[in-house]
Protein backbone atom coordinates (compact mmCIF):
# COMPACT_ATOMS: atom_id res chain seq x y z
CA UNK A 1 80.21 170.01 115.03
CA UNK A 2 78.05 173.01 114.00
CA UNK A 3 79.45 173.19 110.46
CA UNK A 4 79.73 169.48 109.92
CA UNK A 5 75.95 169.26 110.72
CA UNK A 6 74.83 171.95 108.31
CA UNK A 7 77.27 170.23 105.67
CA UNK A 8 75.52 167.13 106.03
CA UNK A 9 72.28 169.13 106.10
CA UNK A 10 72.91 170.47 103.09
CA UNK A 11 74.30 167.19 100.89
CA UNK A 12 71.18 165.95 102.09
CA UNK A 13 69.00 168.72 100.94
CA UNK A 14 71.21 168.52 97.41
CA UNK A 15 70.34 164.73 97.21
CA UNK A 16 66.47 165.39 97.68
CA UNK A 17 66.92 167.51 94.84
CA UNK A 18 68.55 165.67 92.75
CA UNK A 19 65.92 162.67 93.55
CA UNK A 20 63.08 165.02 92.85
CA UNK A 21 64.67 166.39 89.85
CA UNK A 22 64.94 162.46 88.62
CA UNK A 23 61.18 161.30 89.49
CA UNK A 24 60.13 164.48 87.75
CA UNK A 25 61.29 163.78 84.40
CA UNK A 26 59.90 160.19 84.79
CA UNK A 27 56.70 160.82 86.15
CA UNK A 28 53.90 159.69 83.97
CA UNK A 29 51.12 162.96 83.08
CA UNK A 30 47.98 160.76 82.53
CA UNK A 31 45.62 162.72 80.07
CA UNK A 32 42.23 161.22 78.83
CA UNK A 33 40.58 161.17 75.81
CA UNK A 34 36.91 161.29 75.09
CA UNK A 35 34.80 160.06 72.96
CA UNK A 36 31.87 157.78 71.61
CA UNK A 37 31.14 154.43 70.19
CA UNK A 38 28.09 154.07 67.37
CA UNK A 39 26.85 152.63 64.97
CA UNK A 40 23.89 153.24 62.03
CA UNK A 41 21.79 150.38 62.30
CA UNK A 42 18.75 150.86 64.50
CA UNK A 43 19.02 147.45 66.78
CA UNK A 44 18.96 147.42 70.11
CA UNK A 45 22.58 146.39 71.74
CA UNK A 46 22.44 142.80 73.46
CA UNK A 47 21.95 143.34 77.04
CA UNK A 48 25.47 141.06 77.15
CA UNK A 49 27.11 143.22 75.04
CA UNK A 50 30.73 144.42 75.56
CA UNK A 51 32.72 147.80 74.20
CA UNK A 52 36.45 147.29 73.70
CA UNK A 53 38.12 151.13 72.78
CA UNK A 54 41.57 151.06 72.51
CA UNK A 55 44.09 154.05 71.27
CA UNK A 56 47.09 153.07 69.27
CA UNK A 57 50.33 154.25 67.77
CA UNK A 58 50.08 153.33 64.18
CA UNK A 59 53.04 155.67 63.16
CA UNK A 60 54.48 152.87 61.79
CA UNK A 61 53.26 151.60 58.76
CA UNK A 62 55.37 148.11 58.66
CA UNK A 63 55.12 147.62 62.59
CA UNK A 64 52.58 146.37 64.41
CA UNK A 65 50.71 149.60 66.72
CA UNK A 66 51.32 149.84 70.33
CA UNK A 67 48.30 150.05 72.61
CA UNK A 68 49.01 152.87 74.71
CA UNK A 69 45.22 152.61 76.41
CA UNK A 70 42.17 150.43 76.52
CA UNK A 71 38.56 150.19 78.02
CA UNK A 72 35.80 147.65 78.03
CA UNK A 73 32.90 148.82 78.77
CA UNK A 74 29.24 147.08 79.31
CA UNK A 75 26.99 149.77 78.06
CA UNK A 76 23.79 150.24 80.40
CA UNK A 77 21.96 151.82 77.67
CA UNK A 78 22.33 151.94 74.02
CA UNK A 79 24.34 153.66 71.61
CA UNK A 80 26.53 155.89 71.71
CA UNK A 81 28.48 154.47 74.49
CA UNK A 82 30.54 157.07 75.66
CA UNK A 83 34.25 156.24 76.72
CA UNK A 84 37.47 158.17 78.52
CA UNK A 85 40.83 156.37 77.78
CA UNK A 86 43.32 157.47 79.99
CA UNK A 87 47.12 157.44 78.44
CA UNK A 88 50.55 158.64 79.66
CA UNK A 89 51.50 161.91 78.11
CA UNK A 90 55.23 160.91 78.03
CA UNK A 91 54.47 158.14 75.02
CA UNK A 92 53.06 160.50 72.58
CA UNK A 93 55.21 162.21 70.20
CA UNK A 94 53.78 165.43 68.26
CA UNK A 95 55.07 163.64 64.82
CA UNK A 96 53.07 160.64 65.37
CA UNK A 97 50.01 159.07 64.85
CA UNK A 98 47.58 157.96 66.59
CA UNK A 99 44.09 156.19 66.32
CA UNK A 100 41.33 154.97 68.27
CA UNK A 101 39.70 151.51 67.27
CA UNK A 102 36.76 149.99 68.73
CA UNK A 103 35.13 146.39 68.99
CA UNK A 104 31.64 145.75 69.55
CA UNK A 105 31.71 141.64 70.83
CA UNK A 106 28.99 139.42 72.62
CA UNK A 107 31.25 136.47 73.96
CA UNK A 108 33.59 135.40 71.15
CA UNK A 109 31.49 137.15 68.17
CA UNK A 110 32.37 140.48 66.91
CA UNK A 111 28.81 141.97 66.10
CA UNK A 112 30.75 145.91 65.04
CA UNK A 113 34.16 146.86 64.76
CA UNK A 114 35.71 149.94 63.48
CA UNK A 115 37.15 149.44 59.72
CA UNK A 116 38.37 152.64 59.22
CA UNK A 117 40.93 155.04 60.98
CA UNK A 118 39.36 157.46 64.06
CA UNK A 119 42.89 159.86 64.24
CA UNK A 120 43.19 160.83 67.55
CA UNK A 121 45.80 163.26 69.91
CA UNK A 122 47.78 164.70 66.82
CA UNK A 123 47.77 166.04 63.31
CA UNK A 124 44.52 168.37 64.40
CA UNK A 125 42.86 164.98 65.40
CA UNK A 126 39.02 166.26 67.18
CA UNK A 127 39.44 166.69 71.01
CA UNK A 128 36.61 164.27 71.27
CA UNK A 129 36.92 161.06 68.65
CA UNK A 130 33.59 160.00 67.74
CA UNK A 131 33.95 156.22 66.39
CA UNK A 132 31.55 154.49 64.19
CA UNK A 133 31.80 150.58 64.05
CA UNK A 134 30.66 148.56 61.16
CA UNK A 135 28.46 145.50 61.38
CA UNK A 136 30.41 142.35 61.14
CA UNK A 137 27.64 139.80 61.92
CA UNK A 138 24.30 139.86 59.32
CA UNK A 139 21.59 138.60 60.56
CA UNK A 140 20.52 135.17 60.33
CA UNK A 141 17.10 134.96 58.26
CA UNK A 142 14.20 134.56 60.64
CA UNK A 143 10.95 132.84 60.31
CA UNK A 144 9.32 136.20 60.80
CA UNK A 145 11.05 137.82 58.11
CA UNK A 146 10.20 137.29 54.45
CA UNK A 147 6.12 137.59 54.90
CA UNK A 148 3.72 139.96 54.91
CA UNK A 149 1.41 139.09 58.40
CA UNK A 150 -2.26 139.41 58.38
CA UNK A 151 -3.38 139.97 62.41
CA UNK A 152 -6.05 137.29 62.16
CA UNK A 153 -6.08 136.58 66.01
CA UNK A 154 -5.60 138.83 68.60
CA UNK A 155 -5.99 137.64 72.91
CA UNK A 156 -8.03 134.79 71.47
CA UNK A 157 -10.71 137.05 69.26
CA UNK A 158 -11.31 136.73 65.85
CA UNK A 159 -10.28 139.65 64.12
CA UNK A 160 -13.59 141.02 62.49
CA UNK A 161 -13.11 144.04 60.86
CA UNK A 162 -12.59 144.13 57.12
CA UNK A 163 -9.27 146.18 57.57
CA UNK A 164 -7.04 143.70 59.39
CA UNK A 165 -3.92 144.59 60.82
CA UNK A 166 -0.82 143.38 59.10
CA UNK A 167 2.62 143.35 59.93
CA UNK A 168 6.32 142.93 58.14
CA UNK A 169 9.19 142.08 59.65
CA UNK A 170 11.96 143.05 57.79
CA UNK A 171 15.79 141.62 57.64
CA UNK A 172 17.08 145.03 58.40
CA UNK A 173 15.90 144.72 62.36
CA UNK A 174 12.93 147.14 61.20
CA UNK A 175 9.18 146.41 61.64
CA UNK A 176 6.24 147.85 59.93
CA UNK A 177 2.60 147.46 59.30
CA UNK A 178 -0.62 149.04 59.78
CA UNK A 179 -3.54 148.46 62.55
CA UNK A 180 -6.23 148.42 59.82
CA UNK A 181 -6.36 152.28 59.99
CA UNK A 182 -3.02 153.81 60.51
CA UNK A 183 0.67 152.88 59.77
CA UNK A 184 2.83 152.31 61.60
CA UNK A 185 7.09 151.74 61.81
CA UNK A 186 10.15 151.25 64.14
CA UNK A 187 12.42 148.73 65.20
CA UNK A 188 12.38 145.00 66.59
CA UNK A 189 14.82 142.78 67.77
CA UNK A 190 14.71 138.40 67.92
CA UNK A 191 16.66 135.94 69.39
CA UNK A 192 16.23 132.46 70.23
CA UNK A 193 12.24 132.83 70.32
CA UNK A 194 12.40 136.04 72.24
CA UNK A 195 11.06 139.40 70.58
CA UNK A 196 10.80 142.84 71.34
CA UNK A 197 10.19 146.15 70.09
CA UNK A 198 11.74 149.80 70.16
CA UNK A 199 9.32 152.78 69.84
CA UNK A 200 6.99 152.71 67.64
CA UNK A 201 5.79 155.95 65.16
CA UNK A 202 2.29 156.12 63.78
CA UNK A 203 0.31 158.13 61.04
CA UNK A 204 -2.59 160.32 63.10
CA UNK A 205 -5.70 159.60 60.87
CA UNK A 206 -8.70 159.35 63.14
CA UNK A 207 -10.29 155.82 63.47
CA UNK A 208 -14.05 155.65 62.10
CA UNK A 209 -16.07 152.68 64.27
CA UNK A 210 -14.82 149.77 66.04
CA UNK A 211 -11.39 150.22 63.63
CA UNK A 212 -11.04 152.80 66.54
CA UNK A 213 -10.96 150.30 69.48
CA UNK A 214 -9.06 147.52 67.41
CA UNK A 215 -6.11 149.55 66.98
CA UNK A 216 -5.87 150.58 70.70
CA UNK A 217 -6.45 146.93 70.93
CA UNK A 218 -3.75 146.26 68.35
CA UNK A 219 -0.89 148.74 70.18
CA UNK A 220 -1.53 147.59 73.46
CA UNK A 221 -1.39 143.89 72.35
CA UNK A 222 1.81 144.30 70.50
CA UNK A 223 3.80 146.00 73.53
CA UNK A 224 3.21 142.95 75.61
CA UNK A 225 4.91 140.96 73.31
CA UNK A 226 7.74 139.10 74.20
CA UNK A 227 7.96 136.42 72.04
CA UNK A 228 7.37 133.88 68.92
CA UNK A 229 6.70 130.76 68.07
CA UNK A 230 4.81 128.34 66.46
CA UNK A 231 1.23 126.78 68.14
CA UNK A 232 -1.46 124.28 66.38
CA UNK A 233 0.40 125.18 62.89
CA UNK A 234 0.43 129.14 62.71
CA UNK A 235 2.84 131.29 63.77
CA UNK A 236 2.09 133.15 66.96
CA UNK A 237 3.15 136.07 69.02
CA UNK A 238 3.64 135.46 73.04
CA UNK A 239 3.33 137.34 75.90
CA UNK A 240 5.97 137.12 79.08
CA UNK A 241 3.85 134.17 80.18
CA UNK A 242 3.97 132.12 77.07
CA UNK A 243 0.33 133.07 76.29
CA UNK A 244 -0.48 133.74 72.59
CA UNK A 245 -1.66 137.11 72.21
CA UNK A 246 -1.48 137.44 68.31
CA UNK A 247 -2.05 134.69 65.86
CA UNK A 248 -0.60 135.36 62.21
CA UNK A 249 -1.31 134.07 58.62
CA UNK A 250 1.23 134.80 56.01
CA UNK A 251 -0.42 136.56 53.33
């Protein structure tokens, strides 16, 4: 009785071994793999934006790759968006090749998407794969766009000065202009009648006169806009209650 039990002990003891041996050399070793999405343009991201990343075997030329990870991400700020894909170890081979692509899509439309190869894992691929998209999507032409705007209007006052402000919008998502006494440039984005602005940089000549108070008047006027549209005629600037705030004339 004594030896049978320790022979049974020990097959039993053997076959835990041998079952530990076999999940071992099964057992997936998930890595990740950093890295951003980008890219040059300076637009805002929609706030509905999503960020597909997905890492491929493209060691096959003739064969479509095999997605060993993926990620969609909704960014809560801008770009980069930073991503971790995390793949199984087991289902990369040192000889391969590997790639990270990356989709930039609000809804159906694809805004960016990379159009070049980001090599990734092997072949001294970067530890961290930094992936610039492309713009698929040009922007449609705007009724801003195109003009040169002279500020003739601004919270429902006659501008009087002899230096009026004037802005341009251009197709490029970029805004410039002066206030009548310093420049100014930066970034806007439009949609559908809505409008905002990134930061804004400005020359630092001082102001002589009441050119001093109209451009504080100007700058705080323009970051409560929200919007565009078109009122008695002329095309107007809105604030977030539908107020018009800045009246334009085309020059």
């Amino acid at each position: 009785m004594k030896c049978s039990t320790l022979k049974t002990a020990g097959t039993r003891m053997g076959l835990a071994a041998v079952l530990a041996l076999g999940a071992g050399s099964v057992m997936a070793e998930i890595q990740d793999l950093h890295g951003s999405v980008m890219y040059r343009e300076k637009i805002a991201l929609p706030p509905e934006a999503l960020v597909e990343v997905t890492l491929e075997d493209v060691s096959k030329m003739d064969v479509q790759s095999t997605v060993l990870a993926s990620q969609t991400l909704r960014p809560e700020g801008q770009v980069p968006v930073d991503f971790r894909l995390s793949y199984d170890d087991a289902m990369v081979d040192d000889r391969g090749r590997y790639s990270v692509r990356a989709v930039i899509r609000v809804g159906e439309d694809v805004l960016w998407r990379s159009t070049q190869s980001f090599p990734a894992l092997t072949n001294d691929a970067p530890e961290t794969v930094d992936v610039v998209v492309e713009r698929m999507v040009k922007p449609a032409e705007s009724a801003l766009t195109g003009n040169e705007w002279l500020v003739v209007q601004m919270n429902d006052k006659t501008v009087g000065t002899s230096e009026v402000p004037q802005i341009r919008f251009g197709a490029d998502g970029q805004v410039s202009g002066t206030s009548g006494c310093n420049r100014f440039s930066g970034s806007y984005t439009e949609q559908d009648g809505q409008l905002a602005f990134g930061p804004l940089a400005t020359t630092r000549m001082a102001c002589p006169g009441e050119l001093d108070q109209q451009e504080k008047d100007f700058f705080k006027t323009l970051s409560n806009v929200t919007g565009f549209g078109v009122r008695a005629g002329h095309t107007v600037l809105l604030d977030a209650e539908g107020a018009v705030v800045m009246t334009l004339l085309a020059q």
